[in-house]
PDB file of N, CA and C in Angstrom:
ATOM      1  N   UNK A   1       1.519  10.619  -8.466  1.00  0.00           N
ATOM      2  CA  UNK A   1       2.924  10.297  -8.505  1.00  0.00           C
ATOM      3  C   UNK A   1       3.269   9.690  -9.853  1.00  0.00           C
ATOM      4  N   UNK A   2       3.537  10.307 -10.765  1.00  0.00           N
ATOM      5  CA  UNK A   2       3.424  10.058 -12.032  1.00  0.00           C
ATOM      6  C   UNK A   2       5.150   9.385 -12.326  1.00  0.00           C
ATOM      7  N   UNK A   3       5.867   9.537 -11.702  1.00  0.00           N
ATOM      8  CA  UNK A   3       7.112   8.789 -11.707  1.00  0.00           C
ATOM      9  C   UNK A   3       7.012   7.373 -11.472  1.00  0.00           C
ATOM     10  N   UNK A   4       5.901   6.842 -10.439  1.00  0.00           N
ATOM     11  CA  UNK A   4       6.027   5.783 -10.355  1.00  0.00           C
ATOM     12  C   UNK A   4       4.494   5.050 -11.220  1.00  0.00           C
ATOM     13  N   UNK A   5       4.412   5.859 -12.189  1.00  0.00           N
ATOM     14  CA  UNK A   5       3.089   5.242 -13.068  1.00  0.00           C
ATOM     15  C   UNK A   5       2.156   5.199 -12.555  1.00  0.00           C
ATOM     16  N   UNK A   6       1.479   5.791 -12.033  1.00  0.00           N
ATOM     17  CA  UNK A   6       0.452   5.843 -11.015  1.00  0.00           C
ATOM     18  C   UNK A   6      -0.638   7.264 -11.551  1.00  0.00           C
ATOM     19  N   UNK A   7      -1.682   7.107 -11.792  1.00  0.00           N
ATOM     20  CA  UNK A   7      -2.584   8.261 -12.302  1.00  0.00           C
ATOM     21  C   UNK A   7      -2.816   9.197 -11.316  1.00  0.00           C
ATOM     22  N   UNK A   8      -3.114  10.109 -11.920  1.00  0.00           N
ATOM     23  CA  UNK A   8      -3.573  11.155 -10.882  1.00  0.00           C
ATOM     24  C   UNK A   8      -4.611  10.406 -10.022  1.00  0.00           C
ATOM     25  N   UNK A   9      -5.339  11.029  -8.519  1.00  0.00           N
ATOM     26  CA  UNK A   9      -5.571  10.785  -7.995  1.00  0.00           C
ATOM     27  C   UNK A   9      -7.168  10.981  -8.126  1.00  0.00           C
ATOM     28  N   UNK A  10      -7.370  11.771  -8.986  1.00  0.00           N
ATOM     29  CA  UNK A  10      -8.960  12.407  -9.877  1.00  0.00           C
ATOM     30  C   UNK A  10      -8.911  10.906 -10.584  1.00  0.00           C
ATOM     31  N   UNK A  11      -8.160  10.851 -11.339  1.00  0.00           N
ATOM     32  CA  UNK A  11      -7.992   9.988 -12.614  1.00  0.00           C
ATOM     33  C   UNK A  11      -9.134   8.799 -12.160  1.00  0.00           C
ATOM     34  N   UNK A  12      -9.559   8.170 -13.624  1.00  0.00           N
ATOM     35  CA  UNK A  12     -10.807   7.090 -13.435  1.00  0.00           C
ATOM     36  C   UNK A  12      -9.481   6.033 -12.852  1.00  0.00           C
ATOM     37  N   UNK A  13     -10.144   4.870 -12.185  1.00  0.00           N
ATOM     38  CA  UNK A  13      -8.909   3.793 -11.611  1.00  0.00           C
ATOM     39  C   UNK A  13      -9.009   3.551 -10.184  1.00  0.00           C
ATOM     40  N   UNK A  14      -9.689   4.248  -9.320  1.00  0.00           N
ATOM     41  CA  UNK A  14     -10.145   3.756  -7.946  1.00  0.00           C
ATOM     42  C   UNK A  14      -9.357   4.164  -7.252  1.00  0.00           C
ATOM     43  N   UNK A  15      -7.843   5.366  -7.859  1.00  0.00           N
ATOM     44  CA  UNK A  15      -7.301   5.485  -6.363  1.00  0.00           C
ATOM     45  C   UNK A  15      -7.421   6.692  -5.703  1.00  0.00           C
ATOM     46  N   UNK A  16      -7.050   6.780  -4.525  1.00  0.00           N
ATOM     47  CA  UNK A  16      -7.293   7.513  -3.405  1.00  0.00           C
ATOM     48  C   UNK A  16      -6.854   8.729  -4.386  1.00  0.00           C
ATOM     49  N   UNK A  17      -7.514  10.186  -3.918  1.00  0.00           N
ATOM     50  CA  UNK A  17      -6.728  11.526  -4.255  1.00  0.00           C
ATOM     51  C   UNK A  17      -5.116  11.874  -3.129  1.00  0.00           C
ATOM     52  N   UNK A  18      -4.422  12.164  -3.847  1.00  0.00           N
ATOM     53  CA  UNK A  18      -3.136  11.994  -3.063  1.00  0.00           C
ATOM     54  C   UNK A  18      -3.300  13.178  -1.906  1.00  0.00           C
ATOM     55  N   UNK A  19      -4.601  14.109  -1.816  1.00  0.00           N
ATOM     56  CA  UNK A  19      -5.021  14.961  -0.563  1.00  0.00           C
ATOM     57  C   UNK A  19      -4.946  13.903   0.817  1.00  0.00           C
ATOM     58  N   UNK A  20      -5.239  12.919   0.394  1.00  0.00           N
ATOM     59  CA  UNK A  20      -6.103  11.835   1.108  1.00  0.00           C
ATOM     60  C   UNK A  20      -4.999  11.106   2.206  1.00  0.00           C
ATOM     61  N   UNK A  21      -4.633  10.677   3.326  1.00  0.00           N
ATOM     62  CA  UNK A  21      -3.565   9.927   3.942  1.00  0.00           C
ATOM     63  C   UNK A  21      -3.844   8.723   4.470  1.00  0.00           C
ATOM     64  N   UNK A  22      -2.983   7.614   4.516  1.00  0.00           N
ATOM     65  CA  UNK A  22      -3.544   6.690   5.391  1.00  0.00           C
ATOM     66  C   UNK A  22      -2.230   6.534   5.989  1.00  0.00           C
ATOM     67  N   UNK A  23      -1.900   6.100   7.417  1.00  0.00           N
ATOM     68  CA  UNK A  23      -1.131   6.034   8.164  1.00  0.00           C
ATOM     69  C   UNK A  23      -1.281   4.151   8.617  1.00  0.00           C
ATOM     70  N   UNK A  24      -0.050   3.478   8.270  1.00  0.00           N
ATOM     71  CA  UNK A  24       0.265   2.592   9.227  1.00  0.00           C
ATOM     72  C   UNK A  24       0.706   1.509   9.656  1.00  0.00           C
ATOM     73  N   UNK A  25       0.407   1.254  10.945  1.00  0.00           N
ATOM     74  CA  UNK A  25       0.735   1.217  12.040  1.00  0.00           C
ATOM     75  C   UNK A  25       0.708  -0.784  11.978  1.00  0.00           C
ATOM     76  N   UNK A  26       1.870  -1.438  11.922  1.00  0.00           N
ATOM     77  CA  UNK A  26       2.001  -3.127  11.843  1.00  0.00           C
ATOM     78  C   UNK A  26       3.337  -3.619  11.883  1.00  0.00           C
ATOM     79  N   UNK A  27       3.575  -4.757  11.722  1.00  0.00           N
ATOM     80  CA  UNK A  27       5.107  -5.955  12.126  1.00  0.00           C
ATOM     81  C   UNK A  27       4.997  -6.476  10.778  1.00  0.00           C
ATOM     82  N   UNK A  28       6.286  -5.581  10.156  1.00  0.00           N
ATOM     83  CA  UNK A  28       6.833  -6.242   9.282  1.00  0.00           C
ATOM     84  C   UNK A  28       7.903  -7.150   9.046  1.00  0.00           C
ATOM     85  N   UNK A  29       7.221  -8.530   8.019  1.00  0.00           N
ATOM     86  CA  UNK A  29       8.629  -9.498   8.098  1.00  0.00           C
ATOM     87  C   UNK A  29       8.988  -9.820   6.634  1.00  0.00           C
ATOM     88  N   UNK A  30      10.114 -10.327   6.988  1.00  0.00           N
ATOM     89  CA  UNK A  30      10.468 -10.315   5.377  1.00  0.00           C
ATOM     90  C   UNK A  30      10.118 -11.774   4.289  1.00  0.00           C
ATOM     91  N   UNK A  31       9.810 -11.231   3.062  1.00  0.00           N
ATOM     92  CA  UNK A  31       8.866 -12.720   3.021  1.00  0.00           C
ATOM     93  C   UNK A  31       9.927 -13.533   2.643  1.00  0.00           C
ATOM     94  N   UNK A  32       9.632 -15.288   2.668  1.00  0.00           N
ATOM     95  CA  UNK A  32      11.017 -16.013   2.603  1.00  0.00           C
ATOM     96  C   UNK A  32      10.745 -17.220   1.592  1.00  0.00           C
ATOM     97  N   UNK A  33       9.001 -17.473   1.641  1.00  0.00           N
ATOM     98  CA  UNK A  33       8.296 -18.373   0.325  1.00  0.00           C
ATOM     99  C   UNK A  33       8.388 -18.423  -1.001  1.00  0.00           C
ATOM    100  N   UNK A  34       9.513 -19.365  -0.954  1.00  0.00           N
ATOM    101  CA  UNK A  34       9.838 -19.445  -2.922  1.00  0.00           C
ATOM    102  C   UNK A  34       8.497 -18.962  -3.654  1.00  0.00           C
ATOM    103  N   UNK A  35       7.551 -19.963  -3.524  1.00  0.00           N
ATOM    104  CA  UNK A  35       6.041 -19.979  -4.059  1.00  0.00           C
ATOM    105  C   UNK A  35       5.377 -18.622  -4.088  1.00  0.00           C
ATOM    106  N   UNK A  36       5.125 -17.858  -3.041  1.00  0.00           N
ATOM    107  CA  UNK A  36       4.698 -16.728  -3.192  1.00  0.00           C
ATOM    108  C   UNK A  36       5.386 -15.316  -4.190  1.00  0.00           C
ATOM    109  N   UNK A  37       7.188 -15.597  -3.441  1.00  0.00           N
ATOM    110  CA  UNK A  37       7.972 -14.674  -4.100  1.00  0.00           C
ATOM    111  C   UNK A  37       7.837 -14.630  -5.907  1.00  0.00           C
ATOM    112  N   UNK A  38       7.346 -16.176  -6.317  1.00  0.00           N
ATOM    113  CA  UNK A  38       7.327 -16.276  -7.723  1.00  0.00           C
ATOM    114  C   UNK A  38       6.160 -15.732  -8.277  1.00  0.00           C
ATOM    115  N   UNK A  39       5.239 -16.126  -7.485  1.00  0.00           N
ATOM    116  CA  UNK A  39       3.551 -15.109  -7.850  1.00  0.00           C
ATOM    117  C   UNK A  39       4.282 -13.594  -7.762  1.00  0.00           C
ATOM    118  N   UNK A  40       4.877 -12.886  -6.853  1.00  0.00           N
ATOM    119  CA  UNK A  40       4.740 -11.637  -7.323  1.00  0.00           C
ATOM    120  C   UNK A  40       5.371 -11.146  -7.818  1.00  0.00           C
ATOM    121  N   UNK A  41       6.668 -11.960  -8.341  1.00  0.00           N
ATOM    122  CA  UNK A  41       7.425 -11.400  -9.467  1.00  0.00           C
ATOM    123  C   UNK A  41       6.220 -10.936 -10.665  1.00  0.00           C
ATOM    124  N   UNK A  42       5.851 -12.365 -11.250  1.00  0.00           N
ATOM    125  CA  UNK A  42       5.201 -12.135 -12.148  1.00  0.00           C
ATOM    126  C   UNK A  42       3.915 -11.284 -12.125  1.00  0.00           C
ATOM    127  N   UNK A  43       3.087 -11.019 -11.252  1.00  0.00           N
ATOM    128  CA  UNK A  43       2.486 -10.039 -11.432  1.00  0.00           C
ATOM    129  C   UNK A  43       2.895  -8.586 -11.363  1.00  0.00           C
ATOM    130  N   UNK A  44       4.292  -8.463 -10.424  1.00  0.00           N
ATOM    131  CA  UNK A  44       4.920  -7.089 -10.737  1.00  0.00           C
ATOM    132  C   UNK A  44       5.473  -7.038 -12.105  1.00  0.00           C
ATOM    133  N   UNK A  45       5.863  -7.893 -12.765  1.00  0.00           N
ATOM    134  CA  UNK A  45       6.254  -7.768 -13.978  1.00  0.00           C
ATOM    135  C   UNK A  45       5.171  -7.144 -14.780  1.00  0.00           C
ATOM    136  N   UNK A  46       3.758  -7.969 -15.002  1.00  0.00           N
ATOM    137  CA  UNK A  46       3.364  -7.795 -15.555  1.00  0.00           C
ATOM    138  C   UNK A  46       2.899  -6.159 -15.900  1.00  0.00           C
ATOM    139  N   UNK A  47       2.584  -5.309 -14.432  1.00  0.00           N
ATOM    140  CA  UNK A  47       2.498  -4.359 -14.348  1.00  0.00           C
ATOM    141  C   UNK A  47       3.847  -3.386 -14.457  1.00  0.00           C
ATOM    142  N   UNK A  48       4.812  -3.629 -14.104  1.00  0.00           N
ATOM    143  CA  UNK A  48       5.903  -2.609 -14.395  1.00  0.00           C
ATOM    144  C   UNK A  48       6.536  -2.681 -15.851  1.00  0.00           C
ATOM    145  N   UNK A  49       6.686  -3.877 -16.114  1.00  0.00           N
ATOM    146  CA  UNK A  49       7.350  -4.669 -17.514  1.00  0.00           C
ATOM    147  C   UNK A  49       8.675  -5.436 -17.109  1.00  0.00           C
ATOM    148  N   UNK A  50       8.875  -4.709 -15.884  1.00  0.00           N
ATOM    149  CA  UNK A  50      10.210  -5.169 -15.721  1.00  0.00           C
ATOM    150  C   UNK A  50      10.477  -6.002 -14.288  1.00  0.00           C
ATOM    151  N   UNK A  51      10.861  -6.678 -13.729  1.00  0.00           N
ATOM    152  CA  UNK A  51      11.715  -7.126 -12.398  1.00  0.00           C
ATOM    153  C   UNK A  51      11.868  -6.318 -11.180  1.00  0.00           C
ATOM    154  N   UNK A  52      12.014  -6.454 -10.171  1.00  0.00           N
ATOM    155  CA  UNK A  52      12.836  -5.898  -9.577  1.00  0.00           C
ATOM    156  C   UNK A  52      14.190  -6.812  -9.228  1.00  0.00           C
ATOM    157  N   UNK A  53      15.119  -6.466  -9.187  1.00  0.00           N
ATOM    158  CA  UNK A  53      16.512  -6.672  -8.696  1.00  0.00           C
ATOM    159  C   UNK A  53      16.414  -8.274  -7.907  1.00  0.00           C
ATOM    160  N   UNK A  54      16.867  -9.377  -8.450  1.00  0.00           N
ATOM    161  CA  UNK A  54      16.657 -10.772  -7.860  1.00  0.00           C
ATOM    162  C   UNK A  54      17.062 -10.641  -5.940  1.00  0.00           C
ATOM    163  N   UNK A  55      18.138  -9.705  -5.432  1.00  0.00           N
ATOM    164  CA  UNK A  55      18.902  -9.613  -4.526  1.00  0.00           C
ATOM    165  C   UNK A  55      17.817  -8.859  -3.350  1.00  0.00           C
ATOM    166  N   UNK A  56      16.709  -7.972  -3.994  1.00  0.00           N
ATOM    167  CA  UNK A  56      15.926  -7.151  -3.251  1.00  0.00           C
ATOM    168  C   UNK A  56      14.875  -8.004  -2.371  1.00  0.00           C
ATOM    169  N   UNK A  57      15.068  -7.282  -1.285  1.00  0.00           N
ATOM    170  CA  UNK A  57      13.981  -7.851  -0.037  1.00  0.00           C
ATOM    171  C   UNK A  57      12.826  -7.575  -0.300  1.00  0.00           C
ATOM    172  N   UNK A  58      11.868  -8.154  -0.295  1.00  0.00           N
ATOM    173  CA  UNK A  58      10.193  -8.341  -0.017  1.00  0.00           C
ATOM    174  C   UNK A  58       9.771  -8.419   1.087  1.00  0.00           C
ATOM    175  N   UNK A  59       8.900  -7.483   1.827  1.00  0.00           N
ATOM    176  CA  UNK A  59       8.696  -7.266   2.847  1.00  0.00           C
ATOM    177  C   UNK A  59       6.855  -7.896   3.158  1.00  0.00           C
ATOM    178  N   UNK A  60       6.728  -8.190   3.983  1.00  0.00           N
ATOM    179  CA  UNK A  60       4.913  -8.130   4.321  1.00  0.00           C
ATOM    180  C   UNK A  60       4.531  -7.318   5.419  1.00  0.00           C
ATOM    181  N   UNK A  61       3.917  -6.560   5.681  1.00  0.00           N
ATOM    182  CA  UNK A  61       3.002  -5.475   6.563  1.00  0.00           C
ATOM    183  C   UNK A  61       2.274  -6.242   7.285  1.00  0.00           C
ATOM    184  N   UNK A  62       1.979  -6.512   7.851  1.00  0.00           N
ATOM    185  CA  UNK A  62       0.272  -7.718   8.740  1.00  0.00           C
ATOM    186  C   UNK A  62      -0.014  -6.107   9.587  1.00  0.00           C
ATOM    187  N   UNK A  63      -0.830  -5.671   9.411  1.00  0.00           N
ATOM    188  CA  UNK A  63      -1.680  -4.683  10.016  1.00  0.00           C
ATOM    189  C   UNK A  63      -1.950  -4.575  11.155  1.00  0.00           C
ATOM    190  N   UNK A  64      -1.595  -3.371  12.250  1.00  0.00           N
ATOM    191  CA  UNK A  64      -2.245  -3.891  14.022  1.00  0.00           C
ATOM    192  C   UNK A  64      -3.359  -2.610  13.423  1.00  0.00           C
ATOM    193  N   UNK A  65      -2.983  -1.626  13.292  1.00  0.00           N
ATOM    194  CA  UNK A  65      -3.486   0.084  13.026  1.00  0.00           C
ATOM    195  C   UNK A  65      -3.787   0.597  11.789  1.00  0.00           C
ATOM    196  N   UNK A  66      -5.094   0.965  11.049  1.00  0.00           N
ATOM    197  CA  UNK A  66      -4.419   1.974  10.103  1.00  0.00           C
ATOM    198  C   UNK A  66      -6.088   3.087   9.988  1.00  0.00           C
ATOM    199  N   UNK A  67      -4.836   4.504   9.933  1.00  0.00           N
ATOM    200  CA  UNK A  67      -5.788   5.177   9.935  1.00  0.00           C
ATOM    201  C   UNK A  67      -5.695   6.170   8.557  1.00  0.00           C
ATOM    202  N   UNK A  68      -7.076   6.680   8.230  1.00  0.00           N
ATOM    203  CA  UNK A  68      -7.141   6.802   6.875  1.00  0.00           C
ATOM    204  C   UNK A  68      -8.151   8.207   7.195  1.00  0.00           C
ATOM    205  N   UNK A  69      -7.373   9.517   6.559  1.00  0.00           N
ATOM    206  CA  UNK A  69      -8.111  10.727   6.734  1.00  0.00           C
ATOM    207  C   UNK A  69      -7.545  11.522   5.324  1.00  0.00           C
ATOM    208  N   UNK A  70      -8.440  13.035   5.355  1.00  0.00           N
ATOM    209  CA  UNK A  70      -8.424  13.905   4.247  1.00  0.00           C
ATOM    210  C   UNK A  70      -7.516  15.143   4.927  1.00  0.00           C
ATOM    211  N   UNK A  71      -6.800  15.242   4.274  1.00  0.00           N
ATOM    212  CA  UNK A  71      -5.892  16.487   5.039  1.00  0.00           C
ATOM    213  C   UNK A  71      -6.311  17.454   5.109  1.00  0.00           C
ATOM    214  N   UNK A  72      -7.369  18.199   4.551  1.00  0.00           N
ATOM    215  CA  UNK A  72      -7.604  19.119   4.494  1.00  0.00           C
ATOM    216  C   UNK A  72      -8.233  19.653   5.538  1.00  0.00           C
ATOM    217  N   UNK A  73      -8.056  20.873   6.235  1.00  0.00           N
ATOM    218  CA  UNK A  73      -8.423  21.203   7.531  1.00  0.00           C
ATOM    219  C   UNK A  73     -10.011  21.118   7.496  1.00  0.00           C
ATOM    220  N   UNK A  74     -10.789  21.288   6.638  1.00  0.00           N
ATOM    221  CA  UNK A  74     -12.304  21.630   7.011  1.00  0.00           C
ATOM    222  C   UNK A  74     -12.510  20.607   6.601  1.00  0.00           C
ATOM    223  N   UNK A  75     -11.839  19.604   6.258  1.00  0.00           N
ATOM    224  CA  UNK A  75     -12.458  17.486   6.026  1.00  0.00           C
ATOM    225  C   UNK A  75     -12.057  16.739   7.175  1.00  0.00           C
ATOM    226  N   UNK A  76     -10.638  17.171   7.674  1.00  0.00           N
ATOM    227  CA  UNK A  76     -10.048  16.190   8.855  1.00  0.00           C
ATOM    228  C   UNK A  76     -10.959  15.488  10.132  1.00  0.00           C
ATOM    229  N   UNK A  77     -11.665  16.659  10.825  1.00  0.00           N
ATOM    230  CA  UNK A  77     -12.250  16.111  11.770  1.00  0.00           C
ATOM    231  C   UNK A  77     -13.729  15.234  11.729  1.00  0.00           C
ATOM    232  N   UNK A  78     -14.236  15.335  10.119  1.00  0.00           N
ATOM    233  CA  UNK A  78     -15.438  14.407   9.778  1.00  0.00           C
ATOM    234  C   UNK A  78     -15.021  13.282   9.104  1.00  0.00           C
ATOM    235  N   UNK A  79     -13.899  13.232   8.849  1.00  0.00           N
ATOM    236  CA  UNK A  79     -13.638  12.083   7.793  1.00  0.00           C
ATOM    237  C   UNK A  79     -12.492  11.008   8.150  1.00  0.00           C
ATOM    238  N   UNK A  80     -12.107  11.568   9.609  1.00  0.00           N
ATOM    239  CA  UNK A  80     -10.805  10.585  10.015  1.00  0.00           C
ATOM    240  C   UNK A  80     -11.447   9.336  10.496  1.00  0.00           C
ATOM    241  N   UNK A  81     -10.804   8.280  10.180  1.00  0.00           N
ATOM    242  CA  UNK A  81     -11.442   6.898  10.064  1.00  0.00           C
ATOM    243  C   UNK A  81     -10.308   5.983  11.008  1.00  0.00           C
ATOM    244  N   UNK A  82     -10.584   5.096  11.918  1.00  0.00           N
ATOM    245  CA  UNK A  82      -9.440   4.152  11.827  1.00  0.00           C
ATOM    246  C   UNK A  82      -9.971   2.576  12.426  1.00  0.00           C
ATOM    247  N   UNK A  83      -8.923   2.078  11.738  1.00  0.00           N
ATOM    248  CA  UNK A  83      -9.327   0.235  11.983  1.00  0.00           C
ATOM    249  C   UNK A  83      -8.301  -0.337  12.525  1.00  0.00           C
ATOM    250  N   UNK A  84      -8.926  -1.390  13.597  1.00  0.00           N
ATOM    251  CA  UNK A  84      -7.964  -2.158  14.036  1.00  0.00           C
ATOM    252  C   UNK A  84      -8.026  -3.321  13.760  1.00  0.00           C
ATOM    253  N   UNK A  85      -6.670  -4.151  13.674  1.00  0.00           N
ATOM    254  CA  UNK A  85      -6.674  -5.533  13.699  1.00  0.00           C
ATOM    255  C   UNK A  85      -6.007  -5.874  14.625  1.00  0.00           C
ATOM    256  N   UNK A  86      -6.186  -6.044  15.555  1.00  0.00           N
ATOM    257  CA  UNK A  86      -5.682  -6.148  16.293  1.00  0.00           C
ATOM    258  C   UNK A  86      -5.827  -7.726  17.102  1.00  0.00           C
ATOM    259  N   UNK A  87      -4.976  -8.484  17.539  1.00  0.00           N
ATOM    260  CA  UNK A  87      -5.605 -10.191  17.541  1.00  0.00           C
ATOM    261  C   UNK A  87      -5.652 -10.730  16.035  1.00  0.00           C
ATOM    262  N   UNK A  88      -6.254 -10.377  14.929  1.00  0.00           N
ATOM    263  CA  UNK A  88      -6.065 -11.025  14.173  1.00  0.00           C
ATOM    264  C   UNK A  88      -4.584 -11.642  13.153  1.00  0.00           C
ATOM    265  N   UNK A  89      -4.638 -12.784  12.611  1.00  0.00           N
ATOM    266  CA  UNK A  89      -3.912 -13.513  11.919  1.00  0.00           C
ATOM    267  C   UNK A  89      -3.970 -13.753  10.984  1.00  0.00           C
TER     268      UNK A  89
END
């Protein structure tokens, strides 16, 4: 996804090939911690260069589900993976 600066999915950098899916599945809330919101300004800054919009919501994910497979028909059924958190905090 080269629009959002992001290397190919071959590319050296550790990320997933975009063949690849993960799905999921959690309760999202919106974050409301001065303290935190200021940590990730600045590290999104650092990586984008720029801000996002002071007015924009920040969201957090807390995980119940997530499942993580290769789309490809002759990978799907050896490689589909999934984790729960389920109870945890």
């Amino acid at each position: 996804m080269p629009e959002y600066g992001l290397e190919a999915g071959d590319a050296a950098g550790g990320l997933l090939p975009w063949s690849w899916a993960v799905w999921l599945e959690g309760v999202a809330e919106r974050v409301g911690d001065a303290s935190l919101l200021t940590r990730l300004r600045v590290v999104y800054e650092a990586k984008y260069g720029s801000g996002y919009p002071p007015d924009s919501g920040v969201w957090a994910v807390r995980p119940v589900v997530v499942l993580g497979f290769i789309e490809r028909a002759e990978a799907f059924a050896a490689t589909a993976t999934r984790w729960s958190f389920a109870g945890r905090s």
